[in-house]
Protein backbone atom coordinates (compact mmCIF):
# COMPACT_ATOMS: atom_id res chain seq x y z
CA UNK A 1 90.99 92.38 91.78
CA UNK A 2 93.17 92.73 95.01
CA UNK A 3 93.41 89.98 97.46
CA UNK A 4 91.86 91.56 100.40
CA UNK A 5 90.56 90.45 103.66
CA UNK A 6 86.86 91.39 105.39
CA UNK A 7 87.03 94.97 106.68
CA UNK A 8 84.56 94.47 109.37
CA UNK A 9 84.08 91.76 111.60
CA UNK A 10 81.74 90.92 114.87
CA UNK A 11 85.10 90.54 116.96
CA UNK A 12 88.54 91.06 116.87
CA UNK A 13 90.68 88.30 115.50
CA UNK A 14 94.30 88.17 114.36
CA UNK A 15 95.87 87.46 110.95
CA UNK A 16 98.69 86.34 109.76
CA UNK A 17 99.59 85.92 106.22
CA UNK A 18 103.26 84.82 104.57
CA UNK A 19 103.48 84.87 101.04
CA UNK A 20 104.90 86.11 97.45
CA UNK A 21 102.44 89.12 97.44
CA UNK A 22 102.54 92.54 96.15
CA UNK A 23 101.33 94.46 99.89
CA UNK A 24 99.44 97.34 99.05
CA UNK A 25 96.76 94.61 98.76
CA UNK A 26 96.41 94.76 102.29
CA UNK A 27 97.75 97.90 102.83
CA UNK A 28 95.74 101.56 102.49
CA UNK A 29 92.44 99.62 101.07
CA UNK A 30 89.92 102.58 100.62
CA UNK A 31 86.65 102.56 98.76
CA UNK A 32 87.98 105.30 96.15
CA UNK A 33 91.34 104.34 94.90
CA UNK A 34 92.26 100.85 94.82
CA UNK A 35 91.84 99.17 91.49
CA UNK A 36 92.44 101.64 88.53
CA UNK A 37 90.01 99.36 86.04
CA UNK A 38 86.92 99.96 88.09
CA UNK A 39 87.71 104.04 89.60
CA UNK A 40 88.57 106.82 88.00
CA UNK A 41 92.02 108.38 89.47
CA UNK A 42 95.09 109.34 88.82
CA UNK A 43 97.95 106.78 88.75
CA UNK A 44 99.80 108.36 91.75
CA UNK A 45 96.85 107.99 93.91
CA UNK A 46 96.01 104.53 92.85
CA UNK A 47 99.30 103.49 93.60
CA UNK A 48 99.97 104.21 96.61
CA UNK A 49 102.41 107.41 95.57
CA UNK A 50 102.30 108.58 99.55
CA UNK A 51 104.54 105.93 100.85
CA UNK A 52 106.58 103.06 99.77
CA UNK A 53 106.69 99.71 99.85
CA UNK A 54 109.28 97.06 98.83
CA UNK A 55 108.76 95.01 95.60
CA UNK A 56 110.68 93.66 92.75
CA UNK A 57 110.70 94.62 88.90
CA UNK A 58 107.02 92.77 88.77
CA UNK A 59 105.62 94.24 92.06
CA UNK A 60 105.73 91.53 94.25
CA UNK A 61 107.97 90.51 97.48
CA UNK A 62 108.73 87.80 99.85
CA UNK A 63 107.32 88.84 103.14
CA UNK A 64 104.99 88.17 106.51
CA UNK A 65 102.03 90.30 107.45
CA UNK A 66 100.40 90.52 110.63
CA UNK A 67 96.88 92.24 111.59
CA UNK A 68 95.23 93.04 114.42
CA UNK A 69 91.32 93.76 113.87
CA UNK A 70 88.96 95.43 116.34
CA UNK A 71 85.55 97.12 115.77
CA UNK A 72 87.20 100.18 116.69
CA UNK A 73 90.63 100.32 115.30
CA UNK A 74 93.45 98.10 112.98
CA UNK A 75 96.49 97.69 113.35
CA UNK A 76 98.88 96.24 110.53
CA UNK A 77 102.66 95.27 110.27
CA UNK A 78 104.56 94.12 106.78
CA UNK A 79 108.09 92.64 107.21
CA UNK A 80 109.25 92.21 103.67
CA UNK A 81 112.38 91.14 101.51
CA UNK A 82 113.92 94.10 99.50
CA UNK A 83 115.55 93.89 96.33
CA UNK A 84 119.19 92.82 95.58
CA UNK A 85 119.49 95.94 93.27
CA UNK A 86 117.00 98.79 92.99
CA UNK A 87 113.96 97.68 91.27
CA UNK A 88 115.45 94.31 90.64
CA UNK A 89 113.98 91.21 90.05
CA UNK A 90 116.09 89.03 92.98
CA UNK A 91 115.24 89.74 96.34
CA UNK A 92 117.63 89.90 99.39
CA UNK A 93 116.90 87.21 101.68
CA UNK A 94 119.34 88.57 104.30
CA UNK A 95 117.29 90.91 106.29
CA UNK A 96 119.44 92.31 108.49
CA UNK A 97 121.21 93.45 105.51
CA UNK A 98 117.88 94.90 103.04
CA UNK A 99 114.46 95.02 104.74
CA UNK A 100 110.74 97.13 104.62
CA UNK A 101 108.53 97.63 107.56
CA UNK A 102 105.01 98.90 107.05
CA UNK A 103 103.49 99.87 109.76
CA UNK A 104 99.73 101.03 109.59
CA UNK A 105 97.00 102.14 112.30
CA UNK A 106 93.58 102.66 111.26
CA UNK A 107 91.03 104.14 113.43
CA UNK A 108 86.54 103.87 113.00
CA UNK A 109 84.82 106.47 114.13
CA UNK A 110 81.99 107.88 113.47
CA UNK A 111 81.60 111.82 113.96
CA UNK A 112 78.73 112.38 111.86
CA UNK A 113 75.27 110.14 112.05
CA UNK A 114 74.88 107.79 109.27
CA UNK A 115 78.52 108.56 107.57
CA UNK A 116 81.06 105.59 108.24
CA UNK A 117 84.94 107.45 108.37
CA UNK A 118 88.36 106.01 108.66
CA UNK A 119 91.05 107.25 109.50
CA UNK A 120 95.04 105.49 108.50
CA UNK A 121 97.94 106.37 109.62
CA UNK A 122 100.79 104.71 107.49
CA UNK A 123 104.71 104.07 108.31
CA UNK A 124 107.87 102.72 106.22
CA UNK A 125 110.65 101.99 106.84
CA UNK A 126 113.50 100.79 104.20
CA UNK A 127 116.79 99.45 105.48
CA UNK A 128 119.53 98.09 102.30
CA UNK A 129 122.94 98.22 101.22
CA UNK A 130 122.51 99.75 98.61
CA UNK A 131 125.15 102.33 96.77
């Protein structure tokens, strides 16, 4: 089961997590495709095929995560470690050498009476040495 953090809240409060963590935990949470033991979806989709994220051989990174969460719209930003090699296990702990950025905005709205809709808009950005 992901480690995930209440969706909705009666004010807006800021997070801040640092940890060994694998970030699509936090990242793209939707109620269809997040945990492919429970739904049924492709792999792609469950995954998180549309954008990337950095991680070792096992999935997991060194990194800092801070939220911003408002009844109306969230805002979330990953700084993370990247791998010495690609899909290696030892991570890079230069980062102005090998770094990821996720960047996500997501936006509540609701257009349609008694339907609850969410919009995300997600960013990456990658920056290593790598050959």
């Amino acid at each position: 089961m992901p480690c995930i953090w209440p969706r909705r809240s009666p004010r807006a409060e800021l997070n801040f997590a640092s940890a060994n963590s694998a970030y699509p935990d936090f990242l793209d949470l939707n109620s269809w495709g997040t945990d492919s033991h429970l739904q049924f979806l492709n792999w792609t989709v469950d995954n998180n095929g549309a954008y990337d994220y950095a991680a070792n051989t096992r999935g997991y990174t060194d990194g800092a995560l801070l939220e911003y969460d408002d009844r109306q719209f969230a805002v979330r930003f990953v700084e993370a470690l990247m791998p010495k090699v690609a899909n290696g296990i030892n991570l890079d702990a230069d980062l102005a050498r090998a770094r990821a950025e996720n960047l996500e905005f997501e936006f509540h709205a609701a257009p349609f009476p008694h339907r609850r809709t969410t919009v995300r808009l997600l960013s990456y950005l990658e920056s290593r040495g790598h050959g």
